[in-house]
PDB file of N, CA and C in Angstrom:
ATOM      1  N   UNK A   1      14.903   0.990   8.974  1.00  0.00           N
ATOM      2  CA  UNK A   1      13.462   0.898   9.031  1.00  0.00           C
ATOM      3  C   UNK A   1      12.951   0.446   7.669  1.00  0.00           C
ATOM      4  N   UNK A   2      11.643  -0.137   7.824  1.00  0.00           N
ATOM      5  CA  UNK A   2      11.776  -1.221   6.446  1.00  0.00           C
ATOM      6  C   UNK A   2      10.623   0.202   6.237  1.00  0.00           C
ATOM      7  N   UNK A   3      10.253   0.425   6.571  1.00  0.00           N
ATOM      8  CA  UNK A   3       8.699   1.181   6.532  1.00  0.00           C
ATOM      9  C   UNK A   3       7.709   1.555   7.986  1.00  0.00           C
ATOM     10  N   UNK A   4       6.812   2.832   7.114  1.00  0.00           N
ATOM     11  CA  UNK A   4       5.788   3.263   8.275  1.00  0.00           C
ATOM     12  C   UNK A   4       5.128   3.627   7.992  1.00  0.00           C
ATOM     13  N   UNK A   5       3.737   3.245   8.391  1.00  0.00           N
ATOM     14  CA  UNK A   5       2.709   4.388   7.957  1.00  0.00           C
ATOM     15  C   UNK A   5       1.842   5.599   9.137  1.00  0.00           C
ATOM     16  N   UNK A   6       1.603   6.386   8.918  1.00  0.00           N
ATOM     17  CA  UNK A   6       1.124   7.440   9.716  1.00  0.00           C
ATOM     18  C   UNK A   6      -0.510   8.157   9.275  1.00  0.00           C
ATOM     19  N   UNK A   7      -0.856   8.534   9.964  1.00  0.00           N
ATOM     20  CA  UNK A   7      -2.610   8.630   9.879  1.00  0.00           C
ATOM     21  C   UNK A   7      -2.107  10.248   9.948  1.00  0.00           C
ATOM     22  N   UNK A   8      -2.966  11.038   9.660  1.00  0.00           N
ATOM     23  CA  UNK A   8      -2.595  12.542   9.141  1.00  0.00           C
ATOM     24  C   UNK A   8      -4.385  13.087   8.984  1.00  0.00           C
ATOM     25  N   UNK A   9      -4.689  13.912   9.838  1.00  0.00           N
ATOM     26  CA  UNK A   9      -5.958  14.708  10.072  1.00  0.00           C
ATOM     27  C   UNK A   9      -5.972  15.496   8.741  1.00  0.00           C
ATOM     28  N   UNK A  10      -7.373  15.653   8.097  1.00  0.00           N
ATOM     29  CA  UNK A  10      -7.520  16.341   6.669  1.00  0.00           C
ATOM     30  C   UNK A  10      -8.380  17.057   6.816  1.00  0.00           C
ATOM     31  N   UNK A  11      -8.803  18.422   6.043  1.00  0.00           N
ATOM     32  CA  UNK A  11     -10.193  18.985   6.205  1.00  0.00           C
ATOM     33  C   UNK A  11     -10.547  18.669   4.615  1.00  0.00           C
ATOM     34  N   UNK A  12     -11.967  18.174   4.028  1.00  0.00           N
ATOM     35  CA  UNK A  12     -12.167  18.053   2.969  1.00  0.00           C
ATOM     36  C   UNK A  12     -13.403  18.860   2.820  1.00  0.00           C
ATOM     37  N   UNK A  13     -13.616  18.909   1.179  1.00  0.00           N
ATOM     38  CA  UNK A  13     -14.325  19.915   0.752  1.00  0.00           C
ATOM     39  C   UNK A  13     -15.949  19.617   1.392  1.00  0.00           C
ATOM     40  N   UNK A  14     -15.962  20.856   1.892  1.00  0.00           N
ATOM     41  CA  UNK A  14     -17.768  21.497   2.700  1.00  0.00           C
ATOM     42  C   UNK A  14     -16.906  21.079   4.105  1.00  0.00           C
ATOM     43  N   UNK A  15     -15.904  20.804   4.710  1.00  0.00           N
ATOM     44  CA  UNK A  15     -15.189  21.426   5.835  1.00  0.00           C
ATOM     45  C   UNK A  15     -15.577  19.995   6.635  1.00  0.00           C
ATOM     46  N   UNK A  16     -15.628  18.719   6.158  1.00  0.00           N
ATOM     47  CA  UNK A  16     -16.037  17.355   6.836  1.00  0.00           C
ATOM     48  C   UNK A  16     -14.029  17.040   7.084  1.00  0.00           C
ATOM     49  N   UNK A  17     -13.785  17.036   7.907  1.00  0.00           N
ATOM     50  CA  UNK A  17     -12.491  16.300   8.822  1.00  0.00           C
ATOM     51  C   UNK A  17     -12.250  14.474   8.021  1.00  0.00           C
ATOM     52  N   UNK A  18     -11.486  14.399   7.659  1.00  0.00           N
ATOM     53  CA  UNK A  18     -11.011  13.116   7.279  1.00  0.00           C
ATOM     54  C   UNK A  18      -9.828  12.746   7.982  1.00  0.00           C
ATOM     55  N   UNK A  19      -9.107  11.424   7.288  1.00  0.00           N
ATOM     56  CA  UNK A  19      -7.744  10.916   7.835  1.00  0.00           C
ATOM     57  C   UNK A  19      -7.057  10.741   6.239  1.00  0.00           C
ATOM     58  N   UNK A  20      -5.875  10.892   6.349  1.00  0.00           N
ATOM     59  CA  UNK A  20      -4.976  10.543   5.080  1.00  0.00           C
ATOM     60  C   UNK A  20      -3.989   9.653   5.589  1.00  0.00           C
ATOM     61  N   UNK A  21      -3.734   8.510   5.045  1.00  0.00           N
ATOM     62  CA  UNK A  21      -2.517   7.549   5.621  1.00  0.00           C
ATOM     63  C   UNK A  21      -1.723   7.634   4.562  1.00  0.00           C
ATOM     64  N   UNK A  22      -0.512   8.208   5.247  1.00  0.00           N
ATOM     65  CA  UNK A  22       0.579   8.418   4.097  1.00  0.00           C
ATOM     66  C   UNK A  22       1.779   7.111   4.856  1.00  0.00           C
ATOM     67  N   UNK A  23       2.208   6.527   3.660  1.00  0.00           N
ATOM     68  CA  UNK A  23       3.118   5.239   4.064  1.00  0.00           C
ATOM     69  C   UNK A  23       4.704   5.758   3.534  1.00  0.00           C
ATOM     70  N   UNK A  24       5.009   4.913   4.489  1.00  0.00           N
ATOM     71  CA  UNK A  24       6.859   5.512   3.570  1.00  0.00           C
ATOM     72  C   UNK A  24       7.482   3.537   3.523  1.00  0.00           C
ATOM     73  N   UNK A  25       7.869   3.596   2.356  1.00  0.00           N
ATOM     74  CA  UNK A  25       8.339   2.081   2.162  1.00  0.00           C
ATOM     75  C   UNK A  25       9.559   2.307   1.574  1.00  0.00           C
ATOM     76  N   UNK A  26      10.776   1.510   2.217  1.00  0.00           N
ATOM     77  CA  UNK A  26      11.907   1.330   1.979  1.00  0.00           C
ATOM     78  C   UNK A  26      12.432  -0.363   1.787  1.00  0.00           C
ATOM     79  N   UNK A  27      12.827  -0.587   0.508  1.00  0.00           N
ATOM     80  CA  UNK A  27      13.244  -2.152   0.240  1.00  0.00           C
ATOM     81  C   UNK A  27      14.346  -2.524  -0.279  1.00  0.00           C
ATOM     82  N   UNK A  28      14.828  -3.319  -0.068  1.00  0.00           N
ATOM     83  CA  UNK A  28      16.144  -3.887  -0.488  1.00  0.00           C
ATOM     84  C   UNK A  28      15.614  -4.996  -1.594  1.00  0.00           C
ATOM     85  N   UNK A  29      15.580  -5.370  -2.773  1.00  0.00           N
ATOM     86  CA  UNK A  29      15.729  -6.203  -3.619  1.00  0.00           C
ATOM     87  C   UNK A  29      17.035  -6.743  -3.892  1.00  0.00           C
ATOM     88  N   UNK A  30      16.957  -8.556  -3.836  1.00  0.00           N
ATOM     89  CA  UNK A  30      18.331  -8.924  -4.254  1.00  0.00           C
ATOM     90  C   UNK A  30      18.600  -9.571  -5.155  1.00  0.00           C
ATOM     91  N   UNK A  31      17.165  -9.872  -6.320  1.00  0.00           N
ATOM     92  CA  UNK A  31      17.294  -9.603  -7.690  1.00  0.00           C
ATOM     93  C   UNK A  31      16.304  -9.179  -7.752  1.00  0.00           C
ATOM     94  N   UNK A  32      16.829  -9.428  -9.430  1.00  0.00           N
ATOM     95  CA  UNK A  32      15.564  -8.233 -10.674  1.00  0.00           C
ATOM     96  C   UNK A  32      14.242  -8.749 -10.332  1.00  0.00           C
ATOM     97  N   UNK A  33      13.720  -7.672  -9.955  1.00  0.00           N
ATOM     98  CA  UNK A  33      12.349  -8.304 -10.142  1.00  0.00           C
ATOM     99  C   UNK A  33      11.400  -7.972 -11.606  1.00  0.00           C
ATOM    100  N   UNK A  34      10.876  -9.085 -12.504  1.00  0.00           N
ATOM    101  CA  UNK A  34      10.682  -8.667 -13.651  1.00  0.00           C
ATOM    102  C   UNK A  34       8.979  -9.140 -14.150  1.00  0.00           C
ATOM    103  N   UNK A  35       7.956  -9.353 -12.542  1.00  0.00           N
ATOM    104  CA  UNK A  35       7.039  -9.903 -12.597  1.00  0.00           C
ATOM    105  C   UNK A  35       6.486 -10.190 -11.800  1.00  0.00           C
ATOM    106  N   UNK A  36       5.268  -9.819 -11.367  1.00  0.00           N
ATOM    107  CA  UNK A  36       4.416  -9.718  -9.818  1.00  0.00           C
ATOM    108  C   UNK A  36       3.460  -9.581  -9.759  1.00  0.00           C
ATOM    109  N   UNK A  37       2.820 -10.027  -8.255  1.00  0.00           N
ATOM    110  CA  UNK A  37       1.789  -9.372  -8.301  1.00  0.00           C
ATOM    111  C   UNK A  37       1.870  -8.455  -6.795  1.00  0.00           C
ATOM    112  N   UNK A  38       1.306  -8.019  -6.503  1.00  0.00           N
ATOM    113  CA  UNK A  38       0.733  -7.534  -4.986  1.00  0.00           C
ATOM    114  C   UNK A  38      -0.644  -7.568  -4.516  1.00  0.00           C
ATOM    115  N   UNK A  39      -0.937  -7.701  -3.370  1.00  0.00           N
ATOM    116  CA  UNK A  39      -1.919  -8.684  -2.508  1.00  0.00           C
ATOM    117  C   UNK A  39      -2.394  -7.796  -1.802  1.00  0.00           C
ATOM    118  N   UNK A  40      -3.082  -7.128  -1.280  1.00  0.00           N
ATOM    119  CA  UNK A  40      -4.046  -6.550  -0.457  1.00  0.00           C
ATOM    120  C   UNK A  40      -4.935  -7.469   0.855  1.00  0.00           C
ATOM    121  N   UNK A  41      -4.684  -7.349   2.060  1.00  0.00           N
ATOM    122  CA  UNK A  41      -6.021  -7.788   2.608  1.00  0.00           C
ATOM    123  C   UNK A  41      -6.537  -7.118   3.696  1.00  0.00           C
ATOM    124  N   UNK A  42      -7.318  -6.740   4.119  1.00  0.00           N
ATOM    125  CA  UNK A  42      -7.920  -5.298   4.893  1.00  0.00           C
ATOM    126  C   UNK A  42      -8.980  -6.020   5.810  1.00  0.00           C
ATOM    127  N   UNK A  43      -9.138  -6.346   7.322  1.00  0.00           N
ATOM    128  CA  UNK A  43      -9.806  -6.572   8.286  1.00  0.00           C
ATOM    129  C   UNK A  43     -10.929  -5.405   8.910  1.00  0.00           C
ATOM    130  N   UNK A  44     -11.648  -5.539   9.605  1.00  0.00           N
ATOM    131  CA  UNK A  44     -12.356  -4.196  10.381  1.00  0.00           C
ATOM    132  C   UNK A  44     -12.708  -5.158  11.162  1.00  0.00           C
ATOM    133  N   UNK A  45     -12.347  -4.776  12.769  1.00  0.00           N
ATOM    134  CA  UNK A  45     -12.979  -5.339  14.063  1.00  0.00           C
ATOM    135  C   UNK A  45     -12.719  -6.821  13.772  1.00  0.00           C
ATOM    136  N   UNK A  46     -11.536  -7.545  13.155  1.00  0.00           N
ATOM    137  CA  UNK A  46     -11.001  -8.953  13.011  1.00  0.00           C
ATOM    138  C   UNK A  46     -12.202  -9.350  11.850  1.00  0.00           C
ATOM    139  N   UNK A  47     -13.119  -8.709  11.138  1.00  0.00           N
ATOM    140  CA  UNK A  47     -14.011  -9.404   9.953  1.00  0.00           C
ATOM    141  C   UNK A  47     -13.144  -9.090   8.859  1.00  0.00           C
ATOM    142  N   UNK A  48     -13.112  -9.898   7.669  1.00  0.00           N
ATOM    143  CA  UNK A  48     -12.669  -9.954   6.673  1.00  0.00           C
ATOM    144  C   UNK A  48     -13.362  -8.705   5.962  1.00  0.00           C
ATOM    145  N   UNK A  49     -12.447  -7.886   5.533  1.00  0.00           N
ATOM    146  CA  UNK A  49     -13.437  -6.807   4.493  1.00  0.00           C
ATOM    147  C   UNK A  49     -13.105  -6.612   3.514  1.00  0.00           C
ATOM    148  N   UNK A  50     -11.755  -6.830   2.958  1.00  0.00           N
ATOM    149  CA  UNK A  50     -11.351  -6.930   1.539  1.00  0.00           C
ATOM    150  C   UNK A  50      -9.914  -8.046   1.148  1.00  0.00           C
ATOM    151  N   UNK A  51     -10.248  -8.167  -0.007  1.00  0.00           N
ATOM    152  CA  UNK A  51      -8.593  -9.239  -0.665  1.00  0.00           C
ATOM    153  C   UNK A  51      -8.843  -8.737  -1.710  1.00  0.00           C
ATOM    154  N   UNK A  52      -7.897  -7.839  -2.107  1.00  0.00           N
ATOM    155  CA  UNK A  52      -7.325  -7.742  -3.799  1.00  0.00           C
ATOM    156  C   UNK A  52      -6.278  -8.052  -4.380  1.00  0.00           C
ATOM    157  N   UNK A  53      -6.175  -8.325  -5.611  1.00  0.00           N
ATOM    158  CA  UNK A  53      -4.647  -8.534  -6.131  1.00  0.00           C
ATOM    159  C   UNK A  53      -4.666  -7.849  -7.889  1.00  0.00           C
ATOM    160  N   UNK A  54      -3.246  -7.613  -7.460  1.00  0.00           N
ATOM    161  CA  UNK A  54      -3.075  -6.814  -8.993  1.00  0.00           C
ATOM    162  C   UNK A  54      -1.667  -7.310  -9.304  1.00  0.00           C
ATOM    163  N   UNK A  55      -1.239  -7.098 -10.877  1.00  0.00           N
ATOM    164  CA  UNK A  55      -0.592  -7.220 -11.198  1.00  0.00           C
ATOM    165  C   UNK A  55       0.469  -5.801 -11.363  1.00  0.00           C
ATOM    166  N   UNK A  56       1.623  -6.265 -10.808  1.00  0.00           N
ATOM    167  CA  UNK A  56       2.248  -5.688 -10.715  1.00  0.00           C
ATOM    168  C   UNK A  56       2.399  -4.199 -11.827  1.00  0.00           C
ATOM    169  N   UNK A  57       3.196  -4.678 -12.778  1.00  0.00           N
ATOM    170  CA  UNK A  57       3.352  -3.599 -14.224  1.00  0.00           C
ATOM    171  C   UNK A  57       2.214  -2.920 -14.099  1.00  0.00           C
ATOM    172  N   UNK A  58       1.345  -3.136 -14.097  1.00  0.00           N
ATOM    173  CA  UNK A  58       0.015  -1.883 -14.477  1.00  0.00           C
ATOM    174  C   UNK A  58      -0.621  -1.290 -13.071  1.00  0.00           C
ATOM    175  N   UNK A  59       0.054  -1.749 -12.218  1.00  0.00           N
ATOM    176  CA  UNK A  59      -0.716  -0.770 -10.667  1.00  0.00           C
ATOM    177  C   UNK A  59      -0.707   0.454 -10.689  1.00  0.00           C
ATOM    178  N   UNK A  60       0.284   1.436 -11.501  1.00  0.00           N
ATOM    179  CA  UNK A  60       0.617   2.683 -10.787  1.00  0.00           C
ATOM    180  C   UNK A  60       0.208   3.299 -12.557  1.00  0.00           C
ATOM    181  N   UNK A  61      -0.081   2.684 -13.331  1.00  0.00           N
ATOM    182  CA  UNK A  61      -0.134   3.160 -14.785  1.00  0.00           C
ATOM    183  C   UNK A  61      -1.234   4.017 -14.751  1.00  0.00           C
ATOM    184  N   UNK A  62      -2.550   4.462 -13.904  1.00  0.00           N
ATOM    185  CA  UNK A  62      -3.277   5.513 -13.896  1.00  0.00           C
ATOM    186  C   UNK A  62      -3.014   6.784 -13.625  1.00  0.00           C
ATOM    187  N   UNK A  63      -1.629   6.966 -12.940  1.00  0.00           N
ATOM    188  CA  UNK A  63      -1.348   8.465 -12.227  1.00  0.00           C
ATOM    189  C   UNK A  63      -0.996   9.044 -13.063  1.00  0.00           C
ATOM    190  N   UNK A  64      -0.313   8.700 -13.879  1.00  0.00           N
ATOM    191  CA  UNK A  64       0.109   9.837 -15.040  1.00  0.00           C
ATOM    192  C   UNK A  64       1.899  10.247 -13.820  1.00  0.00           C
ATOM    193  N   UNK A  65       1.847  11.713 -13.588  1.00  0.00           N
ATOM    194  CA  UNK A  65       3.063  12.220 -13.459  1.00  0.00           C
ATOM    195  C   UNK A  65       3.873  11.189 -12.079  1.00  0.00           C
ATOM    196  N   UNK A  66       2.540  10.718 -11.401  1.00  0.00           N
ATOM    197  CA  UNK A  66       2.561  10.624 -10.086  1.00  0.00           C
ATOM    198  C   UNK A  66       3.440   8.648  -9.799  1.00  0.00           C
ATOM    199  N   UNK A  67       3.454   8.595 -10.967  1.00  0.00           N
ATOM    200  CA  UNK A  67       3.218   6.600 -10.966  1.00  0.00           C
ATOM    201  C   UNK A  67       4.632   6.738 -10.532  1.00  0.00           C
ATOM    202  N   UNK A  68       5.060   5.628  -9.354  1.00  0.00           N
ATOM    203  CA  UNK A  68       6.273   5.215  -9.107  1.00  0.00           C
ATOM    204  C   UNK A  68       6.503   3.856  -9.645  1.00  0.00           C
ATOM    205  N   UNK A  69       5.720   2.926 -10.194  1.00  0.00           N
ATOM    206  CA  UNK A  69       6.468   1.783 -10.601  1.00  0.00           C
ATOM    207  C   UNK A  69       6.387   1.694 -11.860  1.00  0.00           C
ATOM    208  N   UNK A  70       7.452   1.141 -12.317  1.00  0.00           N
ATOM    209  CA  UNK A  70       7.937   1.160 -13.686  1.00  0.00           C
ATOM    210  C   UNK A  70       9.147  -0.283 -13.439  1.00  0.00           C
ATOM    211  N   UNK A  71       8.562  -1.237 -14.768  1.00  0.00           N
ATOM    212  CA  UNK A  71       8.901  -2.220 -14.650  1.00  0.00           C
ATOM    213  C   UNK A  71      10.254  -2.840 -15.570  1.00  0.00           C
ATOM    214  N   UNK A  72      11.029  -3.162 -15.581  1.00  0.00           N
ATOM    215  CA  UNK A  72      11.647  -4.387 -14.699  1.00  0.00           C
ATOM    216  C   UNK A  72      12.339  -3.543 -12.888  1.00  0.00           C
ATOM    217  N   UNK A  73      12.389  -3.660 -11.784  1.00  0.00           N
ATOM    218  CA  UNK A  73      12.750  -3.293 -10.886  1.00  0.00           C
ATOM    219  C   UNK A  73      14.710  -4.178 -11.094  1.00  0.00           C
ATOM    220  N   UNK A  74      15.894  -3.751 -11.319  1.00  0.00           N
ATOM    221  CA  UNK A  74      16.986  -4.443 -10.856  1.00  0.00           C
ATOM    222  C   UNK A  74      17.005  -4.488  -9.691  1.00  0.00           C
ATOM    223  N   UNK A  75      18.017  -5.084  -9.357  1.00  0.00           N
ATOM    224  CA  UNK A  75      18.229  -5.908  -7.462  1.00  0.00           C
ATOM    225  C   UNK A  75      19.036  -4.131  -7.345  1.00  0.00           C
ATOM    226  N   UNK A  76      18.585  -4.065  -5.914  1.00  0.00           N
ATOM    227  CA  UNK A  76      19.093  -2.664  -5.175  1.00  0.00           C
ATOM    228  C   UNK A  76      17.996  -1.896  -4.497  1.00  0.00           C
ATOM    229  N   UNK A  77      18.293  -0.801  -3.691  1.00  0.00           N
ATOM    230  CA  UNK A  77      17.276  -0.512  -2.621  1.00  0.00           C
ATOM    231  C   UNK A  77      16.881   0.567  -3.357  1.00  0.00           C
ATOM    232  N   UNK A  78      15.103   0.954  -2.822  1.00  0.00           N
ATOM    233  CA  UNK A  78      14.102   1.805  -3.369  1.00  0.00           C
ATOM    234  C   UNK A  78      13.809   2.214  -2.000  1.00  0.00           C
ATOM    235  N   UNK A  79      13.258   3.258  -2.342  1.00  0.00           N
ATOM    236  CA  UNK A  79      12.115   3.918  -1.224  1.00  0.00           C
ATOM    237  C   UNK A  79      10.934   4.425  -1.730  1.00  0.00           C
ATOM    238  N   UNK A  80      10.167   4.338  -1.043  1.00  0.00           N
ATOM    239  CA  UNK A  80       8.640   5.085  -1.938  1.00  0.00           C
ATOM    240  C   UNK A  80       7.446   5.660  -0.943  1.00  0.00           C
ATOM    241  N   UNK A  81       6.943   6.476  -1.564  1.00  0.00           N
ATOM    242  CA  UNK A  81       5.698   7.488  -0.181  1.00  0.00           C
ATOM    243  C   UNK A  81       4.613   7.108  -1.138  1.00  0.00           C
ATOM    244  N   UNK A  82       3.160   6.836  -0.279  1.00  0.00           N
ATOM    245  CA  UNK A  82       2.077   7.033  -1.056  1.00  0.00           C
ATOM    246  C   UNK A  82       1.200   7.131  -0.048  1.00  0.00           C
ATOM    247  N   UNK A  83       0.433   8.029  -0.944  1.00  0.00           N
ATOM    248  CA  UNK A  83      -0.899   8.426   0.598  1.00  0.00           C
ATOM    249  C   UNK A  83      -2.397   8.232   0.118  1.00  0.00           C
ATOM    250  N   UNK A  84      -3.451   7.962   0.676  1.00  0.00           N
ATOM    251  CA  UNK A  84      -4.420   7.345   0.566  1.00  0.00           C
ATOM    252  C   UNK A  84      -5.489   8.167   1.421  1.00  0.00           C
ATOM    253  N   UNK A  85      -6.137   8.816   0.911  1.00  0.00           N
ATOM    254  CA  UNK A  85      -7.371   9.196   2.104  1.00  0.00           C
ATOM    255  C   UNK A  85      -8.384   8.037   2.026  1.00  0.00           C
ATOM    256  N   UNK A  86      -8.396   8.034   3.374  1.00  0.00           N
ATOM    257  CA  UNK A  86      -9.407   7.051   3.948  1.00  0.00           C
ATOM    258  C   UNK A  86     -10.908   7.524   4.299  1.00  0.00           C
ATOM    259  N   UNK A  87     -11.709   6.859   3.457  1.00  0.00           N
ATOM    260  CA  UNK A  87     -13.348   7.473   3.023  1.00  0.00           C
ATOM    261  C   UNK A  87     -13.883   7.374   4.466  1.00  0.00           C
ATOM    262  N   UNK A  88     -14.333   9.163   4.399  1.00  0.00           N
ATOM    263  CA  UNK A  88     -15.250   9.781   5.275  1.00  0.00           C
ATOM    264  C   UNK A  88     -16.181   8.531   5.840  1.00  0.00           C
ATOM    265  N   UNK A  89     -16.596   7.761   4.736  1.00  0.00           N
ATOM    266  CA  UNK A  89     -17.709   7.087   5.301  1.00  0.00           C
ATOM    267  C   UNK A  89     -18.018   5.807   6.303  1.00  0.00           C
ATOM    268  N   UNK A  90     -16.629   5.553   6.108  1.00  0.00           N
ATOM    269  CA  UNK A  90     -15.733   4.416   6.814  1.00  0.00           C
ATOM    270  C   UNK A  90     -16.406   4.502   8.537  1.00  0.00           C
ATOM    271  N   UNK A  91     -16.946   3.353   9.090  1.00  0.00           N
ATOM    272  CA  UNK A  91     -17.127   3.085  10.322  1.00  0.00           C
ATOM    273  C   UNK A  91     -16.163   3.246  11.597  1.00  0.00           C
ATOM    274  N   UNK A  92     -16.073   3.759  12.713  1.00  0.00           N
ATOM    275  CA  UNK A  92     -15.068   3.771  13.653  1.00  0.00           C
ATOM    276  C   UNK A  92     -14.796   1.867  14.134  1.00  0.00           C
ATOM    277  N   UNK A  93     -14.037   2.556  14.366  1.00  0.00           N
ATOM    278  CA  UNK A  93     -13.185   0.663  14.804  1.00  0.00           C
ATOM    279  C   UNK A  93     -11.869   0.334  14.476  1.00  0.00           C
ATOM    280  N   UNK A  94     -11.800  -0.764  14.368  1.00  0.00           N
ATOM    281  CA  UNK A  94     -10.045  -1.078  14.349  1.00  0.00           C
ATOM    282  C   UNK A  94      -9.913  -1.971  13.078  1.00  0.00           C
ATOM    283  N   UNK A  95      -9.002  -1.562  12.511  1.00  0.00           N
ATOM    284  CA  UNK A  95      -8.591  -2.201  10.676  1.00  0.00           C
ATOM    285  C   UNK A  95      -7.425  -2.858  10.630  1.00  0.00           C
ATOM    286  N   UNK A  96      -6.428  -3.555  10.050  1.00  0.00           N
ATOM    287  CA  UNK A  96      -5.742  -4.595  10.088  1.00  0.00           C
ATOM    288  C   UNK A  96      -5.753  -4.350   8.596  1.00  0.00           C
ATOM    289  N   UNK A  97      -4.395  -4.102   7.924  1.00  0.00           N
ATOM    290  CA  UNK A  97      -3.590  -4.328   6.546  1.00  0.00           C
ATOM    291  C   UNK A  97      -3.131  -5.453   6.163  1.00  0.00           C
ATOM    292  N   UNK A  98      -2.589  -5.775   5.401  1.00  0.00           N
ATOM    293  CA  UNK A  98      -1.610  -6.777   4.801  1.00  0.00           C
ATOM    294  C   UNK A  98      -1.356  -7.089   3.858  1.00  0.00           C
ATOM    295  N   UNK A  99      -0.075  -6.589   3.289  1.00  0.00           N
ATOM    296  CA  UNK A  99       0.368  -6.240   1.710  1.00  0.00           C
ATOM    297  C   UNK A  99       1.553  -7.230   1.654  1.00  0.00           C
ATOM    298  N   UNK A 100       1.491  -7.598   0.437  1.00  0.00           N
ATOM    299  CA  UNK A 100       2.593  -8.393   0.371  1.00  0.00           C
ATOM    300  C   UNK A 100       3.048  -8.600  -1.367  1.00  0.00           C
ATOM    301  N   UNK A 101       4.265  -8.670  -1.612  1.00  0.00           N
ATOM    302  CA  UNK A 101       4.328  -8.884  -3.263  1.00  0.00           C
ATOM    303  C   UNK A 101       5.223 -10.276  -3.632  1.00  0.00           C
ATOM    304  N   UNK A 102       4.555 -10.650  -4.224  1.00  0.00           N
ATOM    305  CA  UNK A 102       5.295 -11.407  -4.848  1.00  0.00           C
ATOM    306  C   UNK A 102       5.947 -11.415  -6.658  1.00  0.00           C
ATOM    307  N   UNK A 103       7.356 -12.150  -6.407  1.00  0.00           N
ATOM    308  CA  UNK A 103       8.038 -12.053  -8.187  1.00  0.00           C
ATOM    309  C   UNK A 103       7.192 -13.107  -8.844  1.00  0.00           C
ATOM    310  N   UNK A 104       8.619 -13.411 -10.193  1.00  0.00           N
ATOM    311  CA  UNK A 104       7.671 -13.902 -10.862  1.00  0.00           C
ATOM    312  C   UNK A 104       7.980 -15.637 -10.821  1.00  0.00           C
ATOM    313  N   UNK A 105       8.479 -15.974  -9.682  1.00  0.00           N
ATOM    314  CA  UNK A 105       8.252 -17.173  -9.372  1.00  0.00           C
ATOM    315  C   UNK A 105       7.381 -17.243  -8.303  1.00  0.00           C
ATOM    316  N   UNK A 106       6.499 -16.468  -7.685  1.00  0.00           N
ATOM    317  CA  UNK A 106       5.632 -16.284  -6.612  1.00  0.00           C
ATOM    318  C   UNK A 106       6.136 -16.482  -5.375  1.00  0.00           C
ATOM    319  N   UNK A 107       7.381 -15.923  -4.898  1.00  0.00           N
ATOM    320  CA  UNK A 107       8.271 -16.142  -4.029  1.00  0.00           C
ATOM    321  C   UNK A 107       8.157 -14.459  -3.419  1.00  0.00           C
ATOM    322  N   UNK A 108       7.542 -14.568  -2.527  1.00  0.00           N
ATOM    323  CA  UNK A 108       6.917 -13.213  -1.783  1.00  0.00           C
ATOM    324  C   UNK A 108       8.221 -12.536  -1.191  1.00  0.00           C
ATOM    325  N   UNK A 109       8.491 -11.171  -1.965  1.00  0.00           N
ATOM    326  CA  UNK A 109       9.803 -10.566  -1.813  1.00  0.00           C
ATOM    327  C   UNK A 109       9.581  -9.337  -0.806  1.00  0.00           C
ATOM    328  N   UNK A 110       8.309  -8.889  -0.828  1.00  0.00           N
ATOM    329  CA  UNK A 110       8.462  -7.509   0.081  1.00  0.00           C
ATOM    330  C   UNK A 110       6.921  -8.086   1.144  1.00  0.00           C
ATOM    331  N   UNK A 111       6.396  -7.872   2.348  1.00  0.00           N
ATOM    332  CA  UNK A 111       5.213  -7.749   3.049  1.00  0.00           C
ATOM    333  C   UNK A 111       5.549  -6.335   3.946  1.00  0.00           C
ATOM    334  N   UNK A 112       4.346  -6.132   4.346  1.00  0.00           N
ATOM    335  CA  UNK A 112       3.882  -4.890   5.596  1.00  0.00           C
ATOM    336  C   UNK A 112       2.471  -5.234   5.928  1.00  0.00           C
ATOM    337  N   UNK A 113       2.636  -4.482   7.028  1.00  0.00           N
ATOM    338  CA  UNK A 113       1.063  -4.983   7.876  1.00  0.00           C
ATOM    339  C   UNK A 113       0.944  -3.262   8.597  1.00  0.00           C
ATOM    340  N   UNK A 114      -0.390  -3.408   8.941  1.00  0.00           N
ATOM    341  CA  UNK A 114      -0.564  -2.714   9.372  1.00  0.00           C
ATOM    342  C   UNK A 114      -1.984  -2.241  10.286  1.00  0.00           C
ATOM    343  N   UNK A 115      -2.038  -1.815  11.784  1.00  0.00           N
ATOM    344  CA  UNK A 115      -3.163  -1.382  11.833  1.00  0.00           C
ATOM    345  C   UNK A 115      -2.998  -0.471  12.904  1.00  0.00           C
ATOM    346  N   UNK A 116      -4.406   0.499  13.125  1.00  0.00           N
ATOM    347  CA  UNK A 116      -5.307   1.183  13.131  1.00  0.00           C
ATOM    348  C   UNK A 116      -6.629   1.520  13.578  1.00  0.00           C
ATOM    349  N   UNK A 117      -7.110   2.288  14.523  1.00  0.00           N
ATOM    350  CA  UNK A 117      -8.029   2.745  14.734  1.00  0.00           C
ATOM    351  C   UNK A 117      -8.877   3.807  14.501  1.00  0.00           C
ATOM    352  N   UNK A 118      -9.913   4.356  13.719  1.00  0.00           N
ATOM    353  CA  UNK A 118     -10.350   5.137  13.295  1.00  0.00           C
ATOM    354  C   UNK A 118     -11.992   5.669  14.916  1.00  0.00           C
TER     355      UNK A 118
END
């Protein structure tokens, strides 16, 4: 299994019910990867609602204990969990993911997709 993500019922503070999407990603690299970026693009009801991109090295540099990437990646398999609560404020309907990374020849080494109904 390359990966999955799962939607997970939350109670948040003053007792308002949320969703948490916790992902599990498993990859095989078959070289070093020493330079990237990753791509974001997020649909609602087939409308475009977001495109981001970041650079790789500094994505995870805010967590402090929590950061899983740490850069140069050598060729060999990883696994990784990360979970995301998805804002209370968010409209019901159907959402559409799409992540993808590319090295540092822009040769797109890992994608996932994903969707969802809230």
């Amino acid at each position: 299994m390359v990966g999955r993500t799962i939607l997970i019922t939350d109670v948040r503070p003053g007792g308002l019910y949320g969703v948490t999407a916790r992902s599990f990603v498993n990859i095989t690299l078959d070289e070093d990867l020493e330079a990237g970026r990753l791509y974001l693009e997020v649909k609602y009801n087939g409308n475009d609602l977001l495109a981001r991109n970041w650079e790789l090295c500094n994505l995870d540099e805010d967590y402090g204990d929590e950061r899983q990437i740490y850069y140069p990646f050598s060729s060999g398999e990883y696994s990784f969990v990360k979970e995301c609560q998805i804002p209370t404020y968010l409209p019901r309907g159907r959402y559409e993911t799409t992540v993808w990374i590319t090295d540092q020849n822009d040769k797109v080494v890992i994608c996932g997709f994903s969707n969802f109904t809230l």
